[in-house]
N, C-alpha and C. Protein backbone atom coordinates (compact mmCIF):
# COMPACT_ATOMS: atom_id res chain seq x y z
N UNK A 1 -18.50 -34.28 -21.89
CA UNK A 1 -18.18 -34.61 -20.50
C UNK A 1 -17.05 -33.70 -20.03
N UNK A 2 -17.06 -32.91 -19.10
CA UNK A 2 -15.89 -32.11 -18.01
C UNK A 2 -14.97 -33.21 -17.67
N UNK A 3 -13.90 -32.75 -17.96
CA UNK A 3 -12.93 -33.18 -17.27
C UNK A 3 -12.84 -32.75 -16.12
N UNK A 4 -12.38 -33.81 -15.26
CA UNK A 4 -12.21 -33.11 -13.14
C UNK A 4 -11.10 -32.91 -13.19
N UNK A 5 -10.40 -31.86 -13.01
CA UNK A 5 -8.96 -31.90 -12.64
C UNK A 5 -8.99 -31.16 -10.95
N UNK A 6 -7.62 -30.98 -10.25
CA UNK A 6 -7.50 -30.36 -9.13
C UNK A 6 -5.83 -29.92 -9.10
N UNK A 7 -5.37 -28.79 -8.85
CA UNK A 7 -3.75 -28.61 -8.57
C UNK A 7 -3.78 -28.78 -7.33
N UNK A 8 -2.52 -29.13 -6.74
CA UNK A 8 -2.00 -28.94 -5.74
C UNK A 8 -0.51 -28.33 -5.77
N UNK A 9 -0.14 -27.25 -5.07
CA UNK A 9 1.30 -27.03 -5.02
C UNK A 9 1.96 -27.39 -3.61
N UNK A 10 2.94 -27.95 -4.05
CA UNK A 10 3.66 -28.88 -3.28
C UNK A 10 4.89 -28.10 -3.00
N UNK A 11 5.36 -28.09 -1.93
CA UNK A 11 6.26 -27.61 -0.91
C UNK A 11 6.97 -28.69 -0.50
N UNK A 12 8.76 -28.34 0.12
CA UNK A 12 8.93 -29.50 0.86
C UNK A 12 9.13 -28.52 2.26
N UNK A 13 8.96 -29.47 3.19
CA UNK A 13 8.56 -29.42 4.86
C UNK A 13 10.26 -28.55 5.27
N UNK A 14 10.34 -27.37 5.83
CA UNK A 14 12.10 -27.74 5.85
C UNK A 14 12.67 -28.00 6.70
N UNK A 15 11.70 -28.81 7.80
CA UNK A 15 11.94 -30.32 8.46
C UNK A 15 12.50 -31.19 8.42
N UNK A 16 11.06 -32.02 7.77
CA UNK A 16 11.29 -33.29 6.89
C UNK A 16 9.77 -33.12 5.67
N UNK A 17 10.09 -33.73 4.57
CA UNK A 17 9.01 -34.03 3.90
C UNK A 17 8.82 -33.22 2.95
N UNK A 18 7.22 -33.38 2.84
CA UNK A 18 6.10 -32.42 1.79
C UNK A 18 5.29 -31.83 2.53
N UNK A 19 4.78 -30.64 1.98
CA UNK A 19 3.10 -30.44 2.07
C UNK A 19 2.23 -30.34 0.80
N UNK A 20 1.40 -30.37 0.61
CA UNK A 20 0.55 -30.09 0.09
C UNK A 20 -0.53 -29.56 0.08
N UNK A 21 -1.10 -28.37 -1.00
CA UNK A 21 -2.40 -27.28 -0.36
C UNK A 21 -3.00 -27.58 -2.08
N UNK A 22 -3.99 -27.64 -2.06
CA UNK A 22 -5.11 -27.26 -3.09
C UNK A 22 -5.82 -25.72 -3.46
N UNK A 23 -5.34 -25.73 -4.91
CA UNK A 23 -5.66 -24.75 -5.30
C UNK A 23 -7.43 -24.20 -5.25
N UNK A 24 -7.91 -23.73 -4.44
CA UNK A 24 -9.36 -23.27 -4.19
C UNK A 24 -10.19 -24.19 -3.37
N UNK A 25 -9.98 -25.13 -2.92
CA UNK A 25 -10.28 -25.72 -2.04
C UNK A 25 -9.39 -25.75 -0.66
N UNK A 26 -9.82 -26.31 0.52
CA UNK A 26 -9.67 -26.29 1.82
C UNK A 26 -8.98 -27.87 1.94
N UNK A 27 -7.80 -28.14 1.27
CA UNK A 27 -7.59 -29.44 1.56
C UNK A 27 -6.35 -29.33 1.36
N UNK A 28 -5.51 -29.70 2.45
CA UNK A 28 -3.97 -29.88 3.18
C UNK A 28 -3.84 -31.09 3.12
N UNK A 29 -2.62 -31.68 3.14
CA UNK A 29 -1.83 -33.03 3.53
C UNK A 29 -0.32 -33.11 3.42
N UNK A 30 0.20 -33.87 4.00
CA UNK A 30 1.45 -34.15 4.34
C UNK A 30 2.01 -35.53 4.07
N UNK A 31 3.59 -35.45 3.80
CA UNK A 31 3.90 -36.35 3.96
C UNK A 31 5.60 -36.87 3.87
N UNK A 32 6.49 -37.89 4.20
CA UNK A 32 7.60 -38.00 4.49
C UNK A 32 8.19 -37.99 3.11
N UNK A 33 7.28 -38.73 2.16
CA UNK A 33 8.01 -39.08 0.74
C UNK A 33 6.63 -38.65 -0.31
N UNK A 34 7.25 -38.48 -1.63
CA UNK A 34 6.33 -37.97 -2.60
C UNK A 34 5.18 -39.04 -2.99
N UNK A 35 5.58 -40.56 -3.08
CA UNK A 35 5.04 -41.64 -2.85
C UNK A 35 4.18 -41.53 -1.81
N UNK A 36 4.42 -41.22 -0.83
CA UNK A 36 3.21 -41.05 0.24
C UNK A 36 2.52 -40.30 0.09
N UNK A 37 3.02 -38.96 -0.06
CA UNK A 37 2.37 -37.90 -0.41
C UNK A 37 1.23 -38.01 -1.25
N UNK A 38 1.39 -38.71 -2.63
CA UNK A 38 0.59 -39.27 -3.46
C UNK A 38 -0.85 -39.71 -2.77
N UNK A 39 -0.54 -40.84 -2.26
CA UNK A 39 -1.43 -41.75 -1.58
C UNK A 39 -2.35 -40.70 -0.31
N UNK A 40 -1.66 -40.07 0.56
CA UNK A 40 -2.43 -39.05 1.53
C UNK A 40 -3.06 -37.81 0.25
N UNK A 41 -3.03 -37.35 -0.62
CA UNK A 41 -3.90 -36.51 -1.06
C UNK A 41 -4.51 -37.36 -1.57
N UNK A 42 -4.62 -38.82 -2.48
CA UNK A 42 -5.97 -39.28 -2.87
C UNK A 42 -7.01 -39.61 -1.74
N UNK A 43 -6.21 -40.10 -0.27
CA UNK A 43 -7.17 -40.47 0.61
C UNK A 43 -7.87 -38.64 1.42
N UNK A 44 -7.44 -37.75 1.11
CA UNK A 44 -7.34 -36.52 1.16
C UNK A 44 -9.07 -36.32 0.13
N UNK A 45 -8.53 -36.52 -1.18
CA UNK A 45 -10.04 -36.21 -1.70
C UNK A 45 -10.92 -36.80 -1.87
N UNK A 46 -11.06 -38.31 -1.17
CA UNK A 46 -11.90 -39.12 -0.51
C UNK A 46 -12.96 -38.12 0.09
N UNK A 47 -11.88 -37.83 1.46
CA UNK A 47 -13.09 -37.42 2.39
C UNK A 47 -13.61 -35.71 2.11
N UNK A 48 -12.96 -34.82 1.04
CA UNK A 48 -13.30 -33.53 0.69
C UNK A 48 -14.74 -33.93 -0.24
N UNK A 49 -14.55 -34.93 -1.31
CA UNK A 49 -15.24 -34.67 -2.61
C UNK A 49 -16.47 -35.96 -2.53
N UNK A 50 -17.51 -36.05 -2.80
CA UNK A 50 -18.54 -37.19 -3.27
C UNK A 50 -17.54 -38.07 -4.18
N UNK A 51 -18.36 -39.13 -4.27
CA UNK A 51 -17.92 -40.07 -5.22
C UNK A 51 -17.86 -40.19 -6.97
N UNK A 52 -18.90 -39.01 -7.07
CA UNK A 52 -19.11 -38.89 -8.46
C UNK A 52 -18.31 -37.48 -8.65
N UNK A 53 -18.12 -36.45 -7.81
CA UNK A 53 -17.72 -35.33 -7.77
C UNK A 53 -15.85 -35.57 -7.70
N UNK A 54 -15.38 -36.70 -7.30
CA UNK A 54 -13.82 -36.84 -7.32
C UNK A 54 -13.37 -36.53 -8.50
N UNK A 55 -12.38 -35.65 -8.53
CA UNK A 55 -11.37 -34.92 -9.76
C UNK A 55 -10.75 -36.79 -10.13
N UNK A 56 -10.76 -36.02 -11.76
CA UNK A 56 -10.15 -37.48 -12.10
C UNK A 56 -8.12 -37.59 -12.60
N UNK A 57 -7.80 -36.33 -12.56
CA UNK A 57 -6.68 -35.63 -12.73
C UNK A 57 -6.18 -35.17 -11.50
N UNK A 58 -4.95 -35.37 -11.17
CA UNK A 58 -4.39 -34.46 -10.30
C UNK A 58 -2.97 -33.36 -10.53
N UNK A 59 -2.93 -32.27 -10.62
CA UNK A 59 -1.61 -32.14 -11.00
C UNK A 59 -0.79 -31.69 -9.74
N UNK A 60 0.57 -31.78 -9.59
CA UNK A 60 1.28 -31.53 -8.73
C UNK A 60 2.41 -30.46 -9.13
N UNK A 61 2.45 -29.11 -8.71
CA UNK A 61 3.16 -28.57 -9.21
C UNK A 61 3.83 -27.95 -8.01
N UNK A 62 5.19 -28.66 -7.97
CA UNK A 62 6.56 -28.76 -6.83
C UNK A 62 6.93 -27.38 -7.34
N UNK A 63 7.06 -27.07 -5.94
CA UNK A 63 8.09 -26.03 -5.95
C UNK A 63 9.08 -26.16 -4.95
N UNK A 64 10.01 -25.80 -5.70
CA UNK A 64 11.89 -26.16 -4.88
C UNK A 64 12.26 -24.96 -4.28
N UNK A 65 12.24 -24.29 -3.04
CA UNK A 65 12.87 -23.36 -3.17
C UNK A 65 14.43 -23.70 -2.54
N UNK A 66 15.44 -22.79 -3.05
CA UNK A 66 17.11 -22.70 -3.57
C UNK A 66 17.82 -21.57 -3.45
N UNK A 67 18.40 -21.04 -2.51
CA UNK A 67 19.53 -19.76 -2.82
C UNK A 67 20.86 -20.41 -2.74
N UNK A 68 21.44 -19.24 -3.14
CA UNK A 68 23.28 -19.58 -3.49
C UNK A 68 23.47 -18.63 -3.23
N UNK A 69 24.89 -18.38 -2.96
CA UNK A 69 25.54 -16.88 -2.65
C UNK A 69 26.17 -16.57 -4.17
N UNK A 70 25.91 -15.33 -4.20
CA UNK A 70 26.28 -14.40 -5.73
C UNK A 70 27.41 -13.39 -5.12
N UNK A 71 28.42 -13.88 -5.23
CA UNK A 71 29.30 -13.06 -4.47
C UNK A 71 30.54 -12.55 -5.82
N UNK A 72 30.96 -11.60 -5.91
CA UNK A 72 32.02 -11.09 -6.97
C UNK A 72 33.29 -10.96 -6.52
């Protein structure tokens, strides 16, 4: 049996929030908290994937971006 998996890399908004994009697929979502976030990409691959075709894995791989001043 295949395992379903799907990535998503996760961004935060530099607003407010998250986004989220899927790796090779066409599926975006948003959201205020990571908890939500959660919940809007499963209802997210609801409406992308069939019922038998839903990834059964999801991974989330955050990225933070961060500068500092490097000053001497």
């Amino acid at each position: 049996m295949e395992t379903k998996e799907i990535t998503f890399i996760v961004e935060e908004d530099p607003e407010q929030g998250y986004i989220a994009k899927a790796l090779g697929y066409s599926i975006f979502t948003e959201a205020d908290t990571l908890p939500e976030l959660k919940e809007n990409i499963k209802d997210a691959l609801k409406c992308h994937f069939d019922k038998d075709d839903l990834p059964i894995y999801v991974h989330l791989h955050i990225v933070k971006e961060e500068k500092f001043v490097c000053a001497y």
